[in-house]
Protein backbone atom coordinates (compact mmCIF):
# COMPACT_ATOMS: atom_id res chain seq x y z
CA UNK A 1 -14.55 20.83 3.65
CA UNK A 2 -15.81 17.46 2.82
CA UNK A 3 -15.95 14.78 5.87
CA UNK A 4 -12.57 13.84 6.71
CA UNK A 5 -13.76 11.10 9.24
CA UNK A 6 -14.57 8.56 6.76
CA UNK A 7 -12.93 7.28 3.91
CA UNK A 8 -14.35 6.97 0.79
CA UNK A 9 -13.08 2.74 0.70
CA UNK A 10 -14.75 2.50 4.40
CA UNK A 11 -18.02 3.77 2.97
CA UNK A 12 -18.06 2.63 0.05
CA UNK A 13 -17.26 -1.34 1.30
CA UNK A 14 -19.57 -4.23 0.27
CA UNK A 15 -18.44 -6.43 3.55
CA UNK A 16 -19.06 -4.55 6.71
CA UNK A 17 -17.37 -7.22 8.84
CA UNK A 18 -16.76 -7.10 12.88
CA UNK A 19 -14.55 -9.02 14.69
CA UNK A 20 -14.51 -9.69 18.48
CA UNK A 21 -12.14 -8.42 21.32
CA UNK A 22 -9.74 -10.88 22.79
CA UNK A 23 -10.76 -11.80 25.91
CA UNK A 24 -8.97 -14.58 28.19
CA UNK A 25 -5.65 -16.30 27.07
CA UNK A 26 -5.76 -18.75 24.14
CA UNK A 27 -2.40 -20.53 22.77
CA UNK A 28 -1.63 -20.12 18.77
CA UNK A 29 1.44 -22.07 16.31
CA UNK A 30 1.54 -18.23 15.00
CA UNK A 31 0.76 -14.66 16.13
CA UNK A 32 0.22 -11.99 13.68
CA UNK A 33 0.15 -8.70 14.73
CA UNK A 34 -1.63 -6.47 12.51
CA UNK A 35 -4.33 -7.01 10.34
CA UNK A 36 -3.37 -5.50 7.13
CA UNK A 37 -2.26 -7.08 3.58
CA UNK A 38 0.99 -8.39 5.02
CA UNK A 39 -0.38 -9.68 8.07
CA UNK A 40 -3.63 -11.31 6.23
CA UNK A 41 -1.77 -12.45 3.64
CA UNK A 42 0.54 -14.59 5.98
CA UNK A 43 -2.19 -15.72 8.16
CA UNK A 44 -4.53 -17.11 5.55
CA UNK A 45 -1.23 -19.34 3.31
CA UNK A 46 -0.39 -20.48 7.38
CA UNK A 47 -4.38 -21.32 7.95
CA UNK A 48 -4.75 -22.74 4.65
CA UNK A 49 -1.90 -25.28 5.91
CA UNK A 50 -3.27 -26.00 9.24
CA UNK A 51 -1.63 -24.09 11.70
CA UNK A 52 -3.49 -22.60 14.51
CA UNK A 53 -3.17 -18.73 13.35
CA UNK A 54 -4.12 -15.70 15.33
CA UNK A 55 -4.11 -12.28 14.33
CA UNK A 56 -4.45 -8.99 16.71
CA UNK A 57 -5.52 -5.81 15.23
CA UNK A 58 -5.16 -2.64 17.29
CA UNK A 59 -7.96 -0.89 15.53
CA UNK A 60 -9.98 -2.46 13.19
CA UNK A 61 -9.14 -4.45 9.85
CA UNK A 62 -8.06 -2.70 7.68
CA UNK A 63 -7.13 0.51 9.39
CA UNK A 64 -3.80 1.48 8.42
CA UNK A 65 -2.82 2.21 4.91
CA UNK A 66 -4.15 -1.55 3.92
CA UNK A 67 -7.51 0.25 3.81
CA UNK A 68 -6.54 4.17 2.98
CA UNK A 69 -4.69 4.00 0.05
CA UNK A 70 -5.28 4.49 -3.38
CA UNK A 71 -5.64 1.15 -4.71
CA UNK A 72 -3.63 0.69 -7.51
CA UNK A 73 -2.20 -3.20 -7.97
CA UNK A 74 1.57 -2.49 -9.61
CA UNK A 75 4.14 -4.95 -10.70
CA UNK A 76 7.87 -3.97 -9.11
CA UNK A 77 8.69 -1.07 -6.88
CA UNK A 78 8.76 2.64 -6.88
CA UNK A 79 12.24 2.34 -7.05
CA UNK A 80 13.09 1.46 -10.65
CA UNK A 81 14.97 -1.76 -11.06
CA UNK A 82 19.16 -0.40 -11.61
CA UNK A 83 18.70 1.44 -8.60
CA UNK A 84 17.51 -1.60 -6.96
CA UNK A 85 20.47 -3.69 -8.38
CA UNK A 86 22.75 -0.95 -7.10
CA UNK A 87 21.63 -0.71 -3.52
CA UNK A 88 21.36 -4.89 -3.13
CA UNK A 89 23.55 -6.42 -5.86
CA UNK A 90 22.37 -8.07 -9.11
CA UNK A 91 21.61 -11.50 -8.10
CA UNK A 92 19.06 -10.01 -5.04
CA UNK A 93 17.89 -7.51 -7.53
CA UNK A 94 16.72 -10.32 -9.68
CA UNK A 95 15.72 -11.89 -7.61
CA UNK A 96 13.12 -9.56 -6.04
CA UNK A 97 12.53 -8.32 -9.54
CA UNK A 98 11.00 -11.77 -10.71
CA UNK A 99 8.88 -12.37 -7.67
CA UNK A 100 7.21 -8.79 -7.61
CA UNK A 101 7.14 -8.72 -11.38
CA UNK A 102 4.58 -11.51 -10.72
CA UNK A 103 2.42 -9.31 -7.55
CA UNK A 104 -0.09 -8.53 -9.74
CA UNK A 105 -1.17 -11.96 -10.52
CA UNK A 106 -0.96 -13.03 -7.01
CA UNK A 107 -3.46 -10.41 -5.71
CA UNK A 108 -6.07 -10.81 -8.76
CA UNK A 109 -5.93 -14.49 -8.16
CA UNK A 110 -6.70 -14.49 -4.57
CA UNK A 111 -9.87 -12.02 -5.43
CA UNK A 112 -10.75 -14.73 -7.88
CA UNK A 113 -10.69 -17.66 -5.45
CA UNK A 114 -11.73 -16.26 -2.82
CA UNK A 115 -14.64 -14.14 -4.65
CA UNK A 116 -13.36 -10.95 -3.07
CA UNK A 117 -15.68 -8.30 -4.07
CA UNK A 118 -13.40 -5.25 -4.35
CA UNK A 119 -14.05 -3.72 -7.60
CA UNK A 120 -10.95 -5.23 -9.09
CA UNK A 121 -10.19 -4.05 -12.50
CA UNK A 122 -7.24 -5.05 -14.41
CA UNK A 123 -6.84 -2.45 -16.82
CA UNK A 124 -3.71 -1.51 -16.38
CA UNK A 125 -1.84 1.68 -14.91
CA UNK A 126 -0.13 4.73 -16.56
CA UNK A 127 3.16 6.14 -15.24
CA UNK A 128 2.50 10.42 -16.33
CA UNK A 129 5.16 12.58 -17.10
CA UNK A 130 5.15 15.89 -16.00
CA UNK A 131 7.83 18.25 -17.74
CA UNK A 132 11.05 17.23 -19.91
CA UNK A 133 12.65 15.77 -16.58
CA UNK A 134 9.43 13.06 -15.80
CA UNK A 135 9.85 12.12 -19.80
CA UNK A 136 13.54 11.78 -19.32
CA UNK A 137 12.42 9.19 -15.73
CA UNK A 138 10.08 7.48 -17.97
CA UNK A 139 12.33 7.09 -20.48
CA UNK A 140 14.88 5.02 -18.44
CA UNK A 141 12.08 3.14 -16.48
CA UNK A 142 11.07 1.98 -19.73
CA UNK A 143 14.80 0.64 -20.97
CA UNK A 144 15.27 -1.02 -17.45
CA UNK A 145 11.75 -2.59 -17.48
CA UNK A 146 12.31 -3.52 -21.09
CA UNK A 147 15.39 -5.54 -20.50
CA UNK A 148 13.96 -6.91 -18.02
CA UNK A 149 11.06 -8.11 -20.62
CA UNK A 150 8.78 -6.37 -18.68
CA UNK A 151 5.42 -6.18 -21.06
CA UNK A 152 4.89 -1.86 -21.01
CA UNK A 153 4.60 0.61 -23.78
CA UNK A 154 5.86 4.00 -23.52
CA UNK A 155 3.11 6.53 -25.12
CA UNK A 156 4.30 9.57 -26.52
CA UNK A 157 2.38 12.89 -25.60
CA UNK A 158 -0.91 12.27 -27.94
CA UNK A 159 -1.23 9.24 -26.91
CA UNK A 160 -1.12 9.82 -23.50
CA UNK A 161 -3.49 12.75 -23.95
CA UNK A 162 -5.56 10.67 -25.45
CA UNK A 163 -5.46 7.82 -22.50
CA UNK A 164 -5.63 10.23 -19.73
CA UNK A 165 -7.88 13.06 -21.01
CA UNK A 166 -5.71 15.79 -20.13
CA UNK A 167 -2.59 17.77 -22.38
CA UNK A 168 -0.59 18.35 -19.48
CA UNK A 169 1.64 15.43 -18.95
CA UNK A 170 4.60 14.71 -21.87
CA UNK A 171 4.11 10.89 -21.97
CA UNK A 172 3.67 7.95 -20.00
CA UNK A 173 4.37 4.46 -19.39
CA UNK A 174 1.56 1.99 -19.48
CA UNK A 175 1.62 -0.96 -17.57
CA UNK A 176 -1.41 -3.98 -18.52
CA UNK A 177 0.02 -6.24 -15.64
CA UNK A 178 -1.25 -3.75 -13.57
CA UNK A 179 -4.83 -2.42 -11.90
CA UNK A 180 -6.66 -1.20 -9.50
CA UNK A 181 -9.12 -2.52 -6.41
CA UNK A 182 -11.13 -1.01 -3.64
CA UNK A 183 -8.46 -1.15 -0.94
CA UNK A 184 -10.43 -1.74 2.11
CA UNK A 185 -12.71 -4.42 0.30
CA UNK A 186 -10.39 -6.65 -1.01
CA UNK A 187 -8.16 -6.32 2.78
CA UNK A 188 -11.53 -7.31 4.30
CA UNK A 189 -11.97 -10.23 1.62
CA UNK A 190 -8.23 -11.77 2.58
CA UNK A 191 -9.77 -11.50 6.38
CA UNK A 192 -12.80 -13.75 5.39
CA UNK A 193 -10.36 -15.78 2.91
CA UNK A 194 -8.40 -16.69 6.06
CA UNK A 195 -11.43 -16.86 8.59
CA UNK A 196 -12.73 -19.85 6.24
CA UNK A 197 -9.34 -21.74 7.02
CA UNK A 198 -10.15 -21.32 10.63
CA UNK A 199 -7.70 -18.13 11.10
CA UNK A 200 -9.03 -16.12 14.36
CA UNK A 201 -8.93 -12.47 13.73
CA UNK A 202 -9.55 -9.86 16.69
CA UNK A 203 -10.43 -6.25 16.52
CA UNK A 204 -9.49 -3.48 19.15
CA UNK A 205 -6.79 -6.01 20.71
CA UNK A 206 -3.66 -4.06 21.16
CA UNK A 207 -0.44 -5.96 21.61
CA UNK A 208 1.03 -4.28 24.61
CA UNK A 209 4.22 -6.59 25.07
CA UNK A 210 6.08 -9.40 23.44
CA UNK A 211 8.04 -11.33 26.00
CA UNK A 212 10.28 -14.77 24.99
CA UNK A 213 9.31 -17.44 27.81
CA UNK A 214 10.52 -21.25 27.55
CA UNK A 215 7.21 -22.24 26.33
CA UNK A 216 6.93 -19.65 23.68
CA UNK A 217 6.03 -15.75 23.09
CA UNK A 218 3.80 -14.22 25.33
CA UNK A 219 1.71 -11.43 23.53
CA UNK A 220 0.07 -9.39 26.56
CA UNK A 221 -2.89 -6.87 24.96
CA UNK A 222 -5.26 -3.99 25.85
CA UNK A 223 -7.74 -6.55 26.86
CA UNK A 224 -5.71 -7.99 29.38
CA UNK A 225 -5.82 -11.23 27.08
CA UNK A 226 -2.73 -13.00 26.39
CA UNK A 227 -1.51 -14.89 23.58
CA UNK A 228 1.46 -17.63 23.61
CA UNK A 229 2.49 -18.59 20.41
CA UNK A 230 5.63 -20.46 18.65
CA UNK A 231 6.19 -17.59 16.41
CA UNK A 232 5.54 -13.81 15.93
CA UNK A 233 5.03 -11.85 13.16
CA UNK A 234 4.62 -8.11 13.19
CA UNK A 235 2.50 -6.46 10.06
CA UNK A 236 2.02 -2.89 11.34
CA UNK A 237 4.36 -1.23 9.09
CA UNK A 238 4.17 2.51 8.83
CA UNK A 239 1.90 1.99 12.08
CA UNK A 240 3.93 -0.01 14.12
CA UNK A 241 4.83 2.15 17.39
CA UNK A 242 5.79 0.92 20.81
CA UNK A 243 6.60 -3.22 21.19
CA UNK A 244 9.59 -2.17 19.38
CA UNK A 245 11.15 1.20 19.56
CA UNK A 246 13.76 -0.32 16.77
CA UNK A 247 11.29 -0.69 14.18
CA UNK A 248 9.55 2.37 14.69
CA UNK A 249 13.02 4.05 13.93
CA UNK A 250 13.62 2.01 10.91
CA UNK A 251 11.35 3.85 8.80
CA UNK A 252 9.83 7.65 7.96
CA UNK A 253 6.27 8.27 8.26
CA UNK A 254 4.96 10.39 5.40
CA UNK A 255 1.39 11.30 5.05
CA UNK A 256 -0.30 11.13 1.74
CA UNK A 257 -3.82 12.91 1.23
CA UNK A 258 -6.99 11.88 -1.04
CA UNK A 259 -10.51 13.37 -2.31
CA UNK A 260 -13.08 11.69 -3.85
CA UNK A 261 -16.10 13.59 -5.88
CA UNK A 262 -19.53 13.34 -6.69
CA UNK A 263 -20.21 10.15 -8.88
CA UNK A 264 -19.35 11.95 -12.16
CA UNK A 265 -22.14 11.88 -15.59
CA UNK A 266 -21.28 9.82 -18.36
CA UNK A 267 -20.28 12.28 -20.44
CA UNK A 268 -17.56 13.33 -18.21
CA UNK A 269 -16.64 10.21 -17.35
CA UNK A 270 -15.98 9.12 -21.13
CA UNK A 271 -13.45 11.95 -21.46
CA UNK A 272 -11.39 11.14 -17.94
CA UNK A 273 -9.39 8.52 -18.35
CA UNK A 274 -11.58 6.04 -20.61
CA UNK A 275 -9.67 3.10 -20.14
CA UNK A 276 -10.44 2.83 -17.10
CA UNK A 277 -6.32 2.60 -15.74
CA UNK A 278 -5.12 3.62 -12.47
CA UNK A 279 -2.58 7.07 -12.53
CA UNK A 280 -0.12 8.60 -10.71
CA UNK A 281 2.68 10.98 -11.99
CA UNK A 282 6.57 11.83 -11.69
CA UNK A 283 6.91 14.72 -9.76
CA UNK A 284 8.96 14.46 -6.50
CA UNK A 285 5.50 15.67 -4.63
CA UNK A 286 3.72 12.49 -6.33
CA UNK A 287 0.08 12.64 -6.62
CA UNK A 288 -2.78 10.20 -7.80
CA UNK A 289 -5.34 9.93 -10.22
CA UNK A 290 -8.05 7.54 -10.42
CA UNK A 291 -12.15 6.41 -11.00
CA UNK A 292 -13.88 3.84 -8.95
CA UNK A 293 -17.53 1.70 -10.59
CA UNK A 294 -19.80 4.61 -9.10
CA UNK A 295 -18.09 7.14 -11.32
CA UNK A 296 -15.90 9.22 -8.38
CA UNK A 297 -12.90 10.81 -9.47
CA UNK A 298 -10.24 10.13 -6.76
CA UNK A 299 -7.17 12.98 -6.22
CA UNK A 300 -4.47 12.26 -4.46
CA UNK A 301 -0.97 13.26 -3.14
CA UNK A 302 2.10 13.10 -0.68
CA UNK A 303 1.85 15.60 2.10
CA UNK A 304 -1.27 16.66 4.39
CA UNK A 305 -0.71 15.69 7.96
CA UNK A 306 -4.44 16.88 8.83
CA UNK A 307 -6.27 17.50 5.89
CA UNK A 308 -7.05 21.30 5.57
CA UNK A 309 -8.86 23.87 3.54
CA UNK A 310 -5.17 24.56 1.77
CA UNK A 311 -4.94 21.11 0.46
CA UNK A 312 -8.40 21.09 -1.12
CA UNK A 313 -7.57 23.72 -2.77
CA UNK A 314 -4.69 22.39 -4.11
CA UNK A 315 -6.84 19.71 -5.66
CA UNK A 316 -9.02 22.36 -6.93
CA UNK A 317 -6.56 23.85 -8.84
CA UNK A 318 -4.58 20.94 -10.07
CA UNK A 319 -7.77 19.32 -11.44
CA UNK A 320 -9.20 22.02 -12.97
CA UNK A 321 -5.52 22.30 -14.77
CA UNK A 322 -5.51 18.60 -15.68
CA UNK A 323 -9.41 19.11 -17.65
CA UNK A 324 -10.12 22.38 -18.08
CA UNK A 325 -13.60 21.31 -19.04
CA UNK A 326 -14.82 20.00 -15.85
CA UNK A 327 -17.25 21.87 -13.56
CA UNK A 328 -15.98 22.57 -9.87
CA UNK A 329 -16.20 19.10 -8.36
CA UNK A 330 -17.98 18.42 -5.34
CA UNK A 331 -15.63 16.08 -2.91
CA UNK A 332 -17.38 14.10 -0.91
CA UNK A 333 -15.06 12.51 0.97
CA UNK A 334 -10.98 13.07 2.15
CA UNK A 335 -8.69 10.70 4.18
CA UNK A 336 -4.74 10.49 4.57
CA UNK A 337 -2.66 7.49 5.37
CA UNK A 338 0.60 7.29 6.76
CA UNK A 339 3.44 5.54 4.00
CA UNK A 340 6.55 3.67 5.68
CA UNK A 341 9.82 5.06 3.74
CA UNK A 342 12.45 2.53 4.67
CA UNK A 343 16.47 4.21 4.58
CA UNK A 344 16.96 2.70 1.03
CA UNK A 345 13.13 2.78 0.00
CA UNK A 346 13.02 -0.95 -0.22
CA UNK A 347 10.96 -3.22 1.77
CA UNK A 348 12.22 -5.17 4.77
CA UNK A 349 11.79 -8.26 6.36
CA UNK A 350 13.62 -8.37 9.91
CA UNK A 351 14.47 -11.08 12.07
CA UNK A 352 14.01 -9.77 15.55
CA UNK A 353 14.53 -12.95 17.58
CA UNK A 354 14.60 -16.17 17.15
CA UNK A 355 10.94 -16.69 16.37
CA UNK A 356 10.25 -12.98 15.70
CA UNK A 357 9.64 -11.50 12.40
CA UNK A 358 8.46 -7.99 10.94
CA UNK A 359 7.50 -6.96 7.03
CA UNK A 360 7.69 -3.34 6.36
CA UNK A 361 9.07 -0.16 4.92
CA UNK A 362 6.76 -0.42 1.42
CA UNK A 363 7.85 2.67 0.80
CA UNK A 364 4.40 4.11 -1.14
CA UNK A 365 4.54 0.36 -3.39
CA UNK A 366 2.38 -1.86 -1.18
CA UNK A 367 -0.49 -3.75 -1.99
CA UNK A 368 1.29 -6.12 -4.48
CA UNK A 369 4.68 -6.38 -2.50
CA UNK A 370 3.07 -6.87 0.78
CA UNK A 371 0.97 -9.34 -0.19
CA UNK A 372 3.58 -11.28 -2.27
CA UNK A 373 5.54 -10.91 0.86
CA UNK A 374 3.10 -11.87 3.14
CA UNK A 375 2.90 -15.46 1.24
CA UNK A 376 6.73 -15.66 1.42
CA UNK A 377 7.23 -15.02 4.49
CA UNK A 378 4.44 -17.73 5.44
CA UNK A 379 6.22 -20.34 3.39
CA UNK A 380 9.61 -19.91 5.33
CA UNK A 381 7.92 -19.98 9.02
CA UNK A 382 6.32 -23.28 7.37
CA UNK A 383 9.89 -24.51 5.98
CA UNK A 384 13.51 -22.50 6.80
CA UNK A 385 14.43 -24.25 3.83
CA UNK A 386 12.61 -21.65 1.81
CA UNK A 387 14.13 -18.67 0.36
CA UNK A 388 12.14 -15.64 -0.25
CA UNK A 389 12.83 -12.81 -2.42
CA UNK A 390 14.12 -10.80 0.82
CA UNK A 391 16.83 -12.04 2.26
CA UNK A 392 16.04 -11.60 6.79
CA UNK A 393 18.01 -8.69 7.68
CA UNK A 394 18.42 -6.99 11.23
CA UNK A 395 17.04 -4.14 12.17
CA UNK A 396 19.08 -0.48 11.11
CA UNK A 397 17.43 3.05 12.02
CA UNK A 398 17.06 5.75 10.10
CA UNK A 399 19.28 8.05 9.90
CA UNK A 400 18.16 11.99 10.77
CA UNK A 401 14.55 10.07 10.44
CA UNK A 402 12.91 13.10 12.54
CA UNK A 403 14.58 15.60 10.02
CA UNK A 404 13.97 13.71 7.19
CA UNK A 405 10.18 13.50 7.85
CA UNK A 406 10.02 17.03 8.65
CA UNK A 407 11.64 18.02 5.09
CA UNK A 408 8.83 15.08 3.41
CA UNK A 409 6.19 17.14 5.08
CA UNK A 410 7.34 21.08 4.83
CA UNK A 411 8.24 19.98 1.26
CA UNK A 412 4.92 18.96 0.01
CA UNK A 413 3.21 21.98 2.09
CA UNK A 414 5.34 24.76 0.17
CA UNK A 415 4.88 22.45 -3.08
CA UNK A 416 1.06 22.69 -2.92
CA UNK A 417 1.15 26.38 -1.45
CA UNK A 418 2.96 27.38 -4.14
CA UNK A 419 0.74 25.43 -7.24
CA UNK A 420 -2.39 27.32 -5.33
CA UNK A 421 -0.89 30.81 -5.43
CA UNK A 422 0.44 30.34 -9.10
């Protein structure tokens, strides 16, 4: 087994930034709790207009799926965009549509500005089809996104053999708004982004307790540092556990597992996907596909609460299936993240009190949409006037959540069981 304590992103990271412990008790316009995209991206458009920002990372920056997944910057949701219009109505469907259409461009213009060095490559992504039922998805992702004058191209099986390297998928949808980053690096390079506009950012500071007082919200932490501030945001999303129970229950962990290899030869690496796009497929056990600049191939896929010798080879087998031609890989590296499912699979952004907020629920779609909704949310704490693309909703649990995560989990074990036995 390859080391599963370190990520490929944390090793392979150009900034190896530290930032202090809390100590003491220190007053702030805003608290952010979490130091992922949502939370950075909040904290640096508040810093950038003045406002005294803090932001209180359990861990370190980074830690949660902000700096474990697999990197790939996508326009929209997972959900495709009729399903969206049915679950929220057409005018909120557009709505979001519009403002996530434009995610990419937000996140490759803050690495430009901010000269975030996190491998950013805007190449595009492809959307594979696996089987007569992922061309028949792909198919009516492309119609919706077409309407919606979304710029992709639906590639018919040569062509996508040819893009991808590999005969097994039946087509795919390619996507040039899209790319892909180092995860952890360009997290790390909002952090600095919004340490230049004099945000404070603390490390190993757990928020222990929120409590409303008449001269503000008192944030007591690990430390035994406090934190009173005018407003609260909370950016843990599919790590967010005990402040409040309620939004723990509002979504369903699932775990989803990666490998990266050896730094490939050239050779290889001209025949696996040359363009240089992000992938991931259609199957209801999703998995991932993808190179980074040192030439690693990157596997990924849903399932693999503790990574184990049945999983890698499940990305044995599936890779030597994809190209037959390539020698047994060496992985190098293997990490899992946890993904926040909302009920409806569509991001949230709750109003818990009065001056209380929470992003979450990505569901699997985040780096785009939690930026873009980072920002937003920003610019209404600055002015109520503002509307962002998510209307402020209460909290709702989830339904049979324990269950549900349960079936996620079993369901991708038998899934990968069965592809190793077959």
């Amino acid at each position: 087994m390859p080391d599963t304590n370190l990520s490929l992103w944390k090793a392979s990271a150009e900034d190896k930034l530290n930032f202090p412990l809390l100590k003491g008790s220190m007053k702030a316009d805003v608290a952010i709790v979490g130091a992922g995209y949502s939370g950075l991206s909040c904290a640096l458009e508040l810093a950038k207009k003045g406002l005294k920002v803090v932001v209180l990372e359990a861990n370190t920056v980074g830690y949660g799926g902000s700096g474990r997944n697999v990197g790939l910057v996508n326009a929209g949701l997972w959900m495709p965009p009729d399903e969206v219009e049915k679950t929220i109505g057409k005018e909120a469907a557009d709505v979001l549509y519009h403002a996530l259409a434009k995610a990419p461009d937000l996140v490759f213009s803050l690495i430009k500005e901010n000269q975030i060095k996190c491998e950013a490559t805007r190449k595009g992504t492809l959307h594979a089809a696996v089987g007569k039922s992922g061309l028949r998805q792909l198919e009516s992702r492309y119609l919706q996104l077409n309407s919606r004058s979304a710029p992709v191209e639906l590639l018919d099986q040569k062509a996508a053999q040819s893009r991808i390297g590999s005969d097994c998928f039946s087509a795919a949808l390619f996507d040039p708004r899209a790319g892909t980053i180092q995860p952890l690096s360009y997290v790390l390079g909002l952090a600095k982004a919004a340490m230049g506009f004099s945000a404070q950012i603390f490390e190993h500071t757990k928020v222990l307790s929120i409590k409303g007082e008449a001269n503000g919200y008192h944030l007591m932490c690990s430390s035994g540092a406090k934190v009173v501030a005018d407003k609260v945001v909370l950016a843990t999303n599919a790590y967010s556990e005990h402040i409040f129970p309620e939004l723990k229950a509002s979504f369903v962990p699932i775990q989803y597992s990666q490998f990266a290899s050896q730094p490939l030869a050239d050779d290889v690496l001209a025949q696996i996907l040359p363009g240089k796009e992000g992938l991931w497929d259609t199957c209801t056990v999703m998995s991932s596909l993808r190179l980074d600049q040192a030439g690693r191939l990157i596997f990924g896929g849903m399932g693999g609460a503790g990574l184990n010798t049945r999983l890698l080879q499940w990305a044995d087998k599936r890779i030597h299936k994809l190209f037959k031609h390539l020698p047994k890989l060496d992985w190098q590296y293997a990490w899992s993240g946890q993904i926040a499912f909302s009920q409806d699979h569509l991001p949230h952004c709750h109003q818990l009190d009065a001056g209380v907020y929470s992003l979450i629920g990505y569901s699997g779609r985040g780096i785009g949409p939690a930026t873009t909704m980072g920002k937003e949310l920003a610019l209404h704490l600055l002015d109520e006037k503002h509307v962002m693309p998510l209307a402020l909703t209460k909290l709702s649990p989830v339904s049979m959540r324990e269950m549900k995560r349960s079936f996620y989990e079993v369901g991708a074990h038998v899934y990968h069981v069965g592809q190793v036995l077959t």
